[in-house]
C-alpha atoms as a PDB file:
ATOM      1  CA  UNK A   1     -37.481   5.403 -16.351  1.00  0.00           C
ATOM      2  CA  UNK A   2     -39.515   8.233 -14.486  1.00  0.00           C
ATOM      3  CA  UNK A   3     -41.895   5.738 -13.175  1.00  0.00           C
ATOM      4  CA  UNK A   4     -38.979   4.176 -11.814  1.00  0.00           C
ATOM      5  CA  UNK A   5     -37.254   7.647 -10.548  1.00  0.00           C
ATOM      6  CA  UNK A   6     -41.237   8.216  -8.771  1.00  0.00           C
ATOM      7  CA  UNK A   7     -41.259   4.689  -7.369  1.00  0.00           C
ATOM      8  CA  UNK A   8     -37.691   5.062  -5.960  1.00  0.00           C
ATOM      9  CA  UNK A   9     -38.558   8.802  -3.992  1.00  0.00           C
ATOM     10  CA  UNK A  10     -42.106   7.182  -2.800  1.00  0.00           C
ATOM     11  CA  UNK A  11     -39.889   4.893  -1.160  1.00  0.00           C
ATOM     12  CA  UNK A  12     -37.200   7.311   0.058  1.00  0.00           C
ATOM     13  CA  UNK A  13     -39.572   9.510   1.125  1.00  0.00           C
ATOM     14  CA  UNK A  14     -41.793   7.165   3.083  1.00  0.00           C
ATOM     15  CA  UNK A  15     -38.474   5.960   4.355  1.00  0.00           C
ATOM     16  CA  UNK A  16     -37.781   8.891   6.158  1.00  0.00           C
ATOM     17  CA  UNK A  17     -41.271  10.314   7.221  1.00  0.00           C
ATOM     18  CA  UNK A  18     -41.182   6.868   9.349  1.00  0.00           C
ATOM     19  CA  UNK A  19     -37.799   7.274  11.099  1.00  0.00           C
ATOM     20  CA  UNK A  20     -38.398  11.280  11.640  1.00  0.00           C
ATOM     21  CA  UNK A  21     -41.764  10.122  12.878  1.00  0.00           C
ATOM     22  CA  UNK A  22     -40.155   7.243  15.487  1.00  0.00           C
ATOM     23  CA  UNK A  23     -37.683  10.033  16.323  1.00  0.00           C
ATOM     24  CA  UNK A  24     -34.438   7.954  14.747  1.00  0.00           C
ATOM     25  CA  UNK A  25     -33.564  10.479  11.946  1.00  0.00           C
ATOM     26  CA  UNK A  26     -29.781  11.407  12.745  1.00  0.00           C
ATOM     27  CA  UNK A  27     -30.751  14.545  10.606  1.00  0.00           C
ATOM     28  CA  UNK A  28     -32.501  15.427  13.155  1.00  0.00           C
ATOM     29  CA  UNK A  29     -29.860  15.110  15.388  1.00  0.00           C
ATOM     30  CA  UNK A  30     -27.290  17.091  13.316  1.00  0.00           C
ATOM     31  CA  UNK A  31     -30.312  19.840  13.552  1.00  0.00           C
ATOM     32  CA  UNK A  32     -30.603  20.534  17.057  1.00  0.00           C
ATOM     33  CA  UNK A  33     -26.693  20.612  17.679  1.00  0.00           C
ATOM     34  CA  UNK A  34     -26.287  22.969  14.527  1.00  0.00           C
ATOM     35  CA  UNK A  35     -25.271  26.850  15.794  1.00  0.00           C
ATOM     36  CA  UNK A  36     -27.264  27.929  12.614  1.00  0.00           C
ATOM     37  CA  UNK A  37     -29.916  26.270  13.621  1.00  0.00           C
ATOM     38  CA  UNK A  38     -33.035  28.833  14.213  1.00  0.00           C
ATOM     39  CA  UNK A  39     -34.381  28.785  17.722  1.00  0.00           C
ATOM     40  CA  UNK A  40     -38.195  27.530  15.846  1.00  0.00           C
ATOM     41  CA  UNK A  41     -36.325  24.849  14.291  1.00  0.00           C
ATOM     42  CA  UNK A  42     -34.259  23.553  16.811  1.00  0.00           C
ATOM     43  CA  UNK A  43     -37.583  23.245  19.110  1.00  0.00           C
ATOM     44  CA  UNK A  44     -39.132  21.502  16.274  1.00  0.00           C
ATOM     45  CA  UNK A  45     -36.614  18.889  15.875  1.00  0.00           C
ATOM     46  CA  UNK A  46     -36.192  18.428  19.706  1.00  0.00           C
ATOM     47  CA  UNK A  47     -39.559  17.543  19.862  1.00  0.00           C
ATOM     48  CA  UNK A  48     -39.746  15.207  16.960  1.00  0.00           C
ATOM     49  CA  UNK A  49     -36.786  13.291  19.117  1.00  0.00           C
ATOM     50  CA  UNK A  50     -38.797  13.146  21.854  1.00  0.00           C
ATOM     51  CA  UNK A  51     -37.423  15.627  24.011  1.00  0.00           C
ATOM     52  CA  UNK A  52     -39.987  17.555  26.111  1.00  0.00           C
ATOM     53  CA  UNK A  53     -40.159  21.420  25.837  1.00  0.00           C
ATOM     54  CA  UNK A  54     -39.334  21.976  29.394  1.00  0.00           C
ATOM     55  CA  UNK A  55     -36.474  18.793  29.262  1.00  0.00           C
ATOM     56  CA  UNK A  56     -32.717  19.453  30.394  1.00  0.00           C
ATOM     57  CA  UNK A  57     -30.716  18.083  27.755  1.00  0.00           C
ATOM     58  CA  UNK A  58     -27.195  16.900  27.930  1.00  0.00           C
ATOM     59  CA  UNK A  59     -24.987  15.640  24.972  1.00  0.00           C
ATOM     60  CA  UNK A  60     -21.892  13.601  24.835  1.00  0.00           C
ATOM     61  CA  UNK A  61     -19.474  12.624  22.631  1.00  0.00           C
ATOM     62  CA  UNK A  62     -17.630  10.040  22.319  1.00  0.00           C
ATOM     63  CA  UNK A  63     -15.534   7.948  18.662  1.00  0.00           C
ATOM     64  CA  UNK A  64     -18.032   7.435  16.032  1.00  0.00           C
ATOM     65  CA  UNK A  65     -18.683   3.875  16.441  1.00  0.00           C
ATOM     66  CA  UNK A  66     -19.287   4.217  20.204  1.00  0.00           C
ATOM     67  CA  UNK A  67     -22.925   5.815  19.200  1.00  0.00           C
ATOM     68  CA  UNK A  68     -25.039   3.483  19.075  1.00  0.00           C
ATOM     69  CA  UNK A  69     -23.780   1.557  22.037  1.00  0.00           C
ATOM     70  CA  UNK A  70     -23.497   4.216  24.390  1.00  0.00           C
ATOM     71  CA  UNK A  71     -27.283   5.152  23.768  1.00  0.00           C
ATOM     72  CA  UNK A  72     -28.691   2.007  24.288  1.00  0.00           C
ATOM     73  CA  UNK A  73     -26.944   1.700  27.339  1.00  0.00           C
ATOM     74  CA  UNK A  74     -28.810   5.194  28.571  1.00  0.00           C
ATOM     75  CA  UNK A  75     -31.714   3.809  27.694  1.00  0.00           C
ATOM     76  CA  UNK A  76     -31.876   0.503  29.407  1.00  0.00           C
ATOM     77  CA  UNK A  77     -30.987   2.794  32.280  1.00  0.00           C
ATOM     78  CA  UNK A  78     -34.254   4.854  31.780  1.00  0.00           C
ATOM     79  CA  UNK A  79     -32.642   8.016  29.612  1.00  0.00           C
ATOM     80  CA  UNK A  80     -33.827   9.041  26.515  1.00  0.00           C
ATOM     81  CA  UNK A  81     -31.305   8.762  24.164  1.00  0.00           C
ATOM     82  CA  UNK A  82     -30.741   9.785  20.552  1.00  0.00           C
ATOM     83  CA  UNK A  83     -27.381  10.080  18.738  1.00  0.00           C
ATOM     84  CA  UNK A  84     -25.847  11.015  15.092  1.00  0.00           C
ATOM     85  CA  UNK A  85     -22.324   9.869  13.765  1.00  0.00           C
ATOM     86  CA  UNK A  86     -20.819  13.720  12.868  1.00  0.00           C
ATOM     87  CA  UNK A  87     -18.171  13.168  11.345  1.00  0.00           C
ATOM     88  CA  UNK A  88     -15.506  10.892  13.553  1.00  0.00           C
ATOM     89  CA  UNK A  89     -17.431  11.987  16.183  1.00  0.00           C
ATOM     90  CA  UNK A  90     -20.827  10.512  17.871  1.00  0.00           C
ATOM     91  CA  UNK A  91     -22.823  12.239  19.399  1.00  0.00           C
ATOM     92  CA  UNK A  92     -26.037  11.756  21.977  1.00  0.00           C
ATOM     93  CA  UNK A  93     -28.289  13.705  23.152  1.00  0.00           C
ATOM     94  CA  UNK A  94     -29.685  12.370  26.570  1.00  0.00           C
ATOM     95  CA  UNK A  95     -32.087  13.172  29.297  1.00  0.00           C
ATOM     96  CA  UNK A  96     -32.390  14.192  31.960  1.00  0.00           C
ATOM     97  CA  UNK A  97     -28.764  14.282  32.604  1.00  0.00           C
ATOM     98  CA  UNK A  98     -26.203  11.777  33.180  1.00  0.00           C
ATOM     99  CA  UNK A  99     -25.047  11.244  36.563  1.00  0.00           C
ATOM    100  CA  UNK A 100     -22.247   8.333  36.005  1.00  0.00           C
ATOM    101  CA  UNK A 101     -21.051   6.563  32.914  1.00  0.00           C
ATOM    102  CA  UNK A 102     -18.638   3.293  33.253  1.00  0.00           C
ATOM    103  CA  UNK A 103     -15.397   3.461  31.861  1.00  0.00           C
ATOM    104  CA  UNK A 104     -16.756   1.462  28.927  1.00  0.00           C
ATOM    105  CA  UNK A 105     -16.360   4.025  26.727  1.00  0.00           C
ATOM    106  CA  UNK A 106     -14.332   7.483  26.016  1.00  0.00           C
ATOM    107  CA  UNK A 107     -16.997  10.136  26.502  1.00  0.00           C
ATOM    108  CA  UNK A 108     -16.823  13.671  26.669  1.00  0.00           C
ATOM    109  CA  UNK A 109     -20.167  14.589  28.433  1.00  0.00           C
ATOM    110  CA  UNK A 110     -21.125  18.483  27.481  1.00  0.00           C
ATOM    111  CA  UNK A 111     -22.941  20.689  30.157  1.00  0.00           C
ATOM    112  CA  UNK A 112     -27.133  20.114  30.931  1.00  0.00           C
ATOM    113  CA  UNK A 113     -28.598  22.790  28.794  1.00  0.00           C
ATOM    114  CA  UNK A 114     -32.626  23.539  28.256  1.00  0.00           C
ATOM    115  CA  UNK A 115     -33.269  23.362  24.168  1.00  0.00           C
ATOM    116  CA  UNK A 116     -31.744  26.653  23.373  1.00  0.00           C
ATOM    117  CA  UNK A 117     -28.269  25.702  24.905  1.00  0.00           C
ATOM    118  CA  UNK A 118     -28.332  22.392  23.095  1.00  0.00           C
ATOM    119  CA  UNK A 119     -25.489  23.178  20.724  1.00  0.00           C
ATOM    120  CA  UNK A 120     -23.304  25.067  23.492  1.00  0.00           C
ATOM    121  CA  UNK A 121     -23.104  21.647  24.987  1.00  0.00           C
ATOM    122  CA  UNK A 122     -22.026  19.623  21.860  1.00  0.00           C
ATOM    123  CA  UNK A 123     -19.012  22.329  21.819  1.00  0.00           C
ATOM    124  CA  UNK A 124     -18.459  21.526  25.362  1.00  0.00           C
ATOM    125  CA  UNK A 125     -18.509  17.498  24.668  1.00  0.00           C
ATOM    126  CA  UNK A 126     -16.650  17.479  22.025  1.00  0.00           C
ATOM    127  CA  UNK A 127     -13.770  20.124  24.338  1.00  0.00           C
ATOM    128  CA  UNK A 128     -14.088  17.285  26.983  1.00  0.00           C
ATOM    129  CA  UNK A 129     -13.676  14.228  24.445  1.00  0.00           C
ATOM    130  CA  UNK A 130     -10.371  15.947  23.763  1.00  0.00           C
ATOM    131  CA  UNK A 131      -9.404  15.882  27.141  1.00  0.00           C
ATOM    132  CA  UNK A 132     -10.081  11.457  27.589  1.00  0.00           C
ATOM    133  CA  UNK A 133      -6.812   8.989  27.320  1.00  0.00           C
ATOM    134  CA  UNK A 134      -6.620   5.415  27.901  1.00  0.00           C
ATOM    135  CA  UNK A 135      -5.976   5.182  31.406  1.00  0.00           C
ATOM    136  CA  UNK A 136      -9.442   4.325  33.378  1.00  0.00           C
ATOM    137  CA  UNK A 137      -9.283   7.224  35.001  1.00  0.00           C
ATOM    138  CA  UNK A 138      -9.328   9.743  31.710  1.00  0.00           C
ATOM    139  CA  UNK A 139     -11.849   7.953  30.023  1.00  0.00           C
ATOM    140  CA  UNK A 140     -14.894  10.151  30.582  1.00  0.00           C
ATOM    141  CA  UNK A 141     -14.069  13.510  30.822  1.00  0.00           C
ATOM    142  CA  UNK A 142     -16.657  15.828  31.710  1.00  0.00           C
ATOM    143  CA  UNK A 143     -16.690  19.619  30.428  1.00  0.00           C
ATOM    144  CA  UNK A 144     -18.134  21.082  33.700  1.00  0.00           C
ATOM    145  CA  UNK A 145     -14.258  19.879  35.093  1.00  0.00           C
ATOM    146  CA  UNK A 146     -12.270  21.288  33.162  1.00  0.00           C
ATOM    147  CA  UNK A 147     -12.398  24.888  34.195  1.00  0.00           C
ATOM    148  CA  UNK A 148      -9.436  26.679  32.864  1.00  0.00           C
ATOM    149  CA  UNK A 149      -8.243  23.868  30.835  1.00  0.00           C
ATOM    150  CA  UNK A 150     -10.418  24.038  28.233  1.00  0.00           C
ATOM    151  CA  UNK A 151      -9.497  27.272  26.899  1.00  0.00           C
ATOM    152  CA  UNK A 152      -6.302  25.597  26.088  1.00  0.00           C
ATOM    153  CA  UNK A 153      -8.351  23.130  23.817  1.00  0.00           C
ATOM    154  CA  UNK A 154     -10.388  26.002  22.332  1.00  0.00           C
ATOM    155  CA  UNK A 155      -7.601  29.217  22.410  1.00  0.00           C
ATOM    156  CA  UNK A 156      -3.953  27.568  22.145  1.00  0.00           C
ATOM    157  CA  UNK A 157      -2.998  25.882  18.912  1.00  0.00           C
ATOM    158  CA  UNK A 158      -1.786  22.512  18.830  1.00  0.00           C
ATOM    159  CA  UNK A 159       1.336  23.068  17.588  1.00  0.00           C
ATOM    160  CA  UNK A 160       1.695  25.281  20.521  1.00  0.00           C
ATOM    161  CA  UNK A 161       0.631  22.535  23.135  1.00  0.00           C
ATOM    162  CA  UNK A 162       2.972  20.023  21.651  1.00  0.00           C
ATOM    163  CA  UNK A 163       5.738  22.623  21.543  1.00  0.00           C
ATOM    164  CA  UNK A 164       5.594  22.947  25.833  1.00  0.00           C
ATOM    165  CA  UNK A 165       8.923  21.453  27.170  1.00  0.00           C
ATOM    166  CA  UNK A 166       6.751  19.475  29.969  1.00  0.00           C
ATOM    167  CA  UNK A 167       4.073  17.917  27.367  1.00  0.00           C
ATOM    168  CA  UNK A 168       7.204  16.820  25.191  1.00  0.00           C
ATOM    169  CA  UNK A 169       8.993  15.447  28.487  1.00  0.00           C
ATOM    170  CA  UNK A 170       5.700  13.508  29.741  1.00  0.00           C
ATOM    171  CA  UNK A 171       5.505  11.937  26.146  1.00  0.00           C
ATOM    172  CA  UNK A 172       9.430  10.763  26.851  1.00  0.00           C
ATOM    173  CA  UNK A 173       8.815   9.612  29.988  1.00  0.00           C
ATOM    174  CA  UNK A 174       6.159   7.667  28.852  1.00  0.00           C
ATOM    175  CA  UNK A 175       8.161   5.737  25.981  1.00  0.00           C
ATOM    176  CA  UNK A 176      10.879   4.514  28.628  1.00  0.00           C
ATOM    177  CA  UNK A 177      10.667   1.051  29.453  1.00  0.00           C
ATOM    178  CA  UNK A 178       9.315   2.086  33.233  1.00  0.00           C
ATOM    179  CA  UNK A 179       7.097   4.557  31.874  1.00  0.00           C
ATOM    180  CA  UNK A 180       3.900   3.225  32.715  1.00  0.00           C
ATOM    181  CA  UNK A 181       4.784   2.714  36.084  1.00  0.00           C
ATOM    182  CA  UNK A 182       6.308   6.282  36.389  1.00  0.00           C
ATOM    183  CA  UNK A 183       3.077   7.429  35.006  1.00  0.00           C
ATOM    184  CA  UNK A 184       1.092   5.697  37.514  1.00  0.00           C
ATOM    185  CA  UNK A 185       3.297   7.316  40.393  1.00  0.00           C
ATOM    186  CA  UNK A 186       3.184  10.568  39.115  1.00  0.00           C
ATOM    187  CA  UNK A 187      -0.674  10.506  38.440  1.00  0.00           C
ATOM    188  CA  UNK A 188      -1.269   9.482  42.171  1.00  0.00           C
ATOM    189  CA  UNK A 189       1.028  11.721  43.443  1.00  0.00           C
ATOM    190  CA  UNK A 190      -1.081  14.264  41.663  1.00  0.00           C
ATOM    191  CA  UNK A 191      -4.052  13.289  42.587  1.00  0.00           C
ATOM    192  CA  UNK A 192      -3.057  12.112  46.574  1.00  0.00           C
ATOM    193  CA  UNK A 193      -0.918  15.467  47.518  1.00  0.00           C
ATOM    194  CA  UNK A 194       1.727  13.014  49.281  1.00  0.00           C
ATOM    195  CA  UNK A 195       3.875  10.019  48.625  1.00  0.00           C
ATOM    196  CA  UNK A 196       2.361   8.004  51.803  1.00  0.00           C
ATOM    197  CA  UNK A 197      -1.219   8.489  50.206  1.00  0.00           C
ATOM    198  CA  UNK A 198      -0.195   8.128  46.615  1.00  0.00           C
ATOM    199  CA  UNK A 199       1.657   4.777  47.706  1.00  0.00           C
ATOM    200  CA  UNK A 200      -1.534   3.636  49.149  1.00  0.00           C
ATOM    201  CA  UNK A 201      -3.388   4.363  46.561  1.00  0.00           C
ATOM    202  CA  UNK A 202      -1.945   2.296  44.159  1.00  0.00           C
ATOM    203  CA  UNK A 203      -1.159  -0.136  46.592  1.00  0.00           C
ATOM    204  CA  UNK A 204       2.577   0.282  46.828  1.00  0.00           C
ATOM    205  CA  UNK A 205       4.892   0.715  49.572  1.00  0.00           C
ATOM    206  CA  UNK A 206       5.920   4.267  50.132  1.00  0.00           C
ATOM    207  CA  UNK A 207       9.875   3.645  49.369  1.00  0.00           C
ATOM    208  CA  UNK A 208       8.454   1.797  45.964  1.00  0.00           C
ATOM    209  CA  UNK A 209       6.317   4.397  44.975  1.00  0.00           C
ATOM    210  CA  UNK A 210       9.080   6.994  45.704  1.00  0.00           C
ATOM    211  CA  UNK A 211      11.781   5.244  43.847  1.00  0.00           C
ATOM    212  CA  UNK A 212       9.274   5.795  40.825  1.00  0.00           C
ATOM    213  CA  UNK A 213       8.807   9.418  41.018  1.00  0.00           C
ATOM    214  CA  UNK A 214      12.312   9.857  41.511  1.00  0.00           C
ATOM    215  CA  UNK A 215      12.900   8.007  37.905  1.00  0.00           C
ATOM    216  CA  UNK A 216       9.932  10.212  36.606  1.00  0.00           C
ATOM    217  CA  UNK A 217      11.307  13.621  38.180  1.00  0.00           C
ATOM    218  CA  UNK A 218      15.052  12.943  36.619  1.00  0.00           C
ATOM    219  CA  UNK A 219      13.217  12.950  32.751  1.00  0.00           C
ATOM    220  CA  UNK A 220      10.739  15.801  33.737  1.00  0.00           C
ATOM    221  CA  UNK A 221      13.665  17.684  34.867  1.00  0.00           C
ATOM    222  CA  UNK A 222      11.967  19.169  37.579  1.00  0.00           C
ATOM    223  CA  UNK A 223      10.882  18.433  41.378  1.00  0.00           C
ATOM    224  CA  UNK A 224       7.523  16.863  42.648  1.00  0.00           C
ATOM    225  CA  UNK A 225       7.672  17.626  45.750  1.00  0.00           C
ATOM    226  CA  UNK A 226       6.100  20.484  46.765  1.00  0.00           C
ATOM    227  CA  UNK A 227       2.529  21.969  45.182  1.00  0.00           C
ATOM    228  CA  UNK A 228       4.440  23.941  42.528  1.00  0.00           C
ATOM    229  CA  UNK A 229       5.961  21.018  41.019  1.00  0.00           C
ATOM    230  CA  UNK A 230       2.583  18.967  41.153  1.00  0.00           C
ATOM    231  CA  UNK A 231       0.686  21.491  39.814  1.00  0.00           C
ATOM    232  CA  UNK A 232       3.098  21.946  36.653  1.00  0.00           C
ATOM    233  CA  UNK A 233       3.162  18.001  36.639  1.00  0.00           C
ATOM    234  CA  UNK A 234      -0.816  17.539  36.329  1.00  0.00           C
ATOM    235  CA  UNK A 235      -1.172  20.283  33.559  1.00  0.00           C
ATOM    236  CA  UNK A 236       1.442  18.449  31.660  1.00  0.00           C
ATOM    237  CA  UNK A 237      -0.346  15.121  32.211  1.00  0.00           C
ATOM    238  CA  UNK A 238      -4.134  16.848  31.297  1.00  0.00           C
ATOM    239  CA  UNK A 239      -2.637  18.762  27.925  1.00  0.00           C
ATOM    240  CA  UNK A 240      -0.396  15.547  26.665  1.00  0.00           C
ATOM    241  CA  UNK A 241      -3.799  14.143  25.861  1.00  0.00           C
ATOM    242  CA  UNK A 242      -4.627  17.238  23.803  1.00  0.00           C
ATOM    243  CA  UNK A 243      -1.594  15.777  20.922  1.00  0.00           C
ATOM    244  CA  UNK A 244      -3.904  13.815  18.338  1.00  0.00           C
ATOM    245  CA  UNK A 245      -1.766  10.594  18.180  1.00  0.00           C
ATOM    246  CA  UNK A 246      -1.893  10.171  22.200  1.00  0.00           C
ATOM    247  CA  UNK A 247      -5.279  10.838  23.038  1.00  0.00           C
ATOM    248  CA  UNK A 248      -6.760   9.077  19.802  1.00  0.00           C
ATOM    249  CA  UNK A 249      -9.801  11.655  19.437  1.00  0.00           C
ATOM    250  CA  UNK A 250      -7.665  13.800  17.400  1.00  0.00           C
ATOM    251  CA  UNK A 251      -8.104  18.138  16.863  1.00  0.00           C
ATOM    252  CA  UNK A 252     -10.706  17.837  14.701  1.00  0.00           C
ATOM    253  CA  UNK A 253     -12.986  16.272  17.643  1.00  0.00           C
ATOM    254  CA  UNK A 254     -13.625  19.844  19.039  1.00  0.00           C
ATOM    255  CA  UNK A 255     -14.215  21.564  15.344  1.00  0.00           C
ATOM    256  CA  UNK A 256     -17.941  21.598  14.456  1.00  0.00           C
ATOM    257  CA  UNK A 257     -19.218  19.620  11.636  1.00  0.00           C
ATOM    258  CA  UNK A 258     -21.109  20.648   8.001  1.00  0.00           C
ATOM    259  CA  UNK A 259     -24.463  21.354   8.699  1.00  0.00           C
ATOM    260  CA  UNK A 260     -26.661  18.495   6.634  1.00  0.00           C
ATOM    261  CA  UNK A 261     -30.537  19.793   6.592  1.00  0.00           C
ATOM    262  CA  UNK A 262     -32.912  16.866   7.604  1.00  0.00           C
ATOM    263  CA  UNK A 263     -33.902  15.011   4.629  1.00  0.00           C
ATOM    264  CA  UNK A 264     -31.078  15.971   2.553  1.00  0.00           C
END
């Protein structure tokens, strides 16, 4: 039986000597974006990944299945890539940084950091993952826009966010039978400043696209048309995606995960 036991760890170990050795060792991974991590250690690991002592590194973070994927997209588009599954999270550490992703994915991308940074940026990721949503638009979220909004992922409670009268009126607007569409006309408006530009767009007249905010303004309860009113609008729209069952990446996406020390 301990012959067995001894032939079973020569195999383990040799196991993962090869993938620490090739870089691929997700324990690795979970290393570097540790905040116990020691600064020695941290450069260690970042170097058996391949990642340069003088190399900007970037992480995102996206669901957990979306790892893999996402990585070998960077590399076939000449990044060096290397992710972990934490949790129900994934996470990749790239470089140098990412410049566009395709709406392929939901991906929070975290700020480009030298080694030291590397697990300030995971925190950022995984704030911006909270941030994505379904629509095109909200599917990569990166932390560097934010600003101001992420302290409500990191400093207000959820309860709190889901308590706001405009979050719960965007989440009854958006169960009406028009409330897509509404959506739509509200987002544009948003993002366009004026009905004329918001119509065009979304390629909509302007009478169309105003008959739709005026269904969306009569469930919000308030006005959309002047800056006020747009700016209260937009908040609602970015902290709705904050509520676990709408935005699908759920509160726990911006806690940080058990520290696992490589090989165990």
């Amino acid at each position: 039986m301990l012959e067995r036991f001894a032939g079973a760890a020569e195999v383990t170990l040799e196991r993962a000597a090869a993938l620490a050795q090739a870089g691929n060792d997700p324990a690795l991974v979970e290393l570097v974006l540790s905040a116990d991590a020691g600064e020695a250690e941290r450069a260690r690991a970042l170097r058996l990944l391949g990642f340069g002592p003088a190399a900007r590194v970037q992480v995102l973070a996206g669901p957990a299945g979306d790892g893999a994927a996402l990585a070998a997209h960077l590399r076939a588009a000449g990044h060096h890539a290397r992710t972990a599954r934490m949790g129900d999270t994934a996470a990749v550490l790239v470089s140098p940084e990412v410049d566009r992703l395709p709406e392929t994915w939901r991906v929070g991308v975290g700020p480009p950091v030298d080694g030291a940074g590397v697990a300030g940026s995971w925190t950022g990721a995984r704030t911006a993952l909270r941030f994505t949503g379904p629509h095109p638009a909200d599917r990569v979220v990166n932390w560097a826009d934010l600003g101001a909004l992420a302290l409500f992922a990191t400093h207000v409670p959820d309860e709190a966010v889901s308590g706001l009268a405009d979050v719960r009126a965007v989440e009854e607007l958006s169960r009406r039978p028009y409330g897509a569409e509404a959506l739509e006309a509200v987002r544009a408006l948003c993002a366009e400043g004026s009905v004329r530009r918001a119509a065009a767009a979304v390629h909509l007249h302007h009478s169309s696209l105003a008959a739709r905010i005026a269904r969306a303004e009569a469930v919000l309860g308030f006005s959309l048309a002047d800056p006020a009113g747009r700016l209260r609008a937009h908040l609602a729209l970015q902290l709705v995606r904050l509520r676990p069952d709408v935005s699908g990446a759920g509160p726990g996406a911006a806690r940080p995960p058990a520290r696992r020390r490589p090989g165990g």
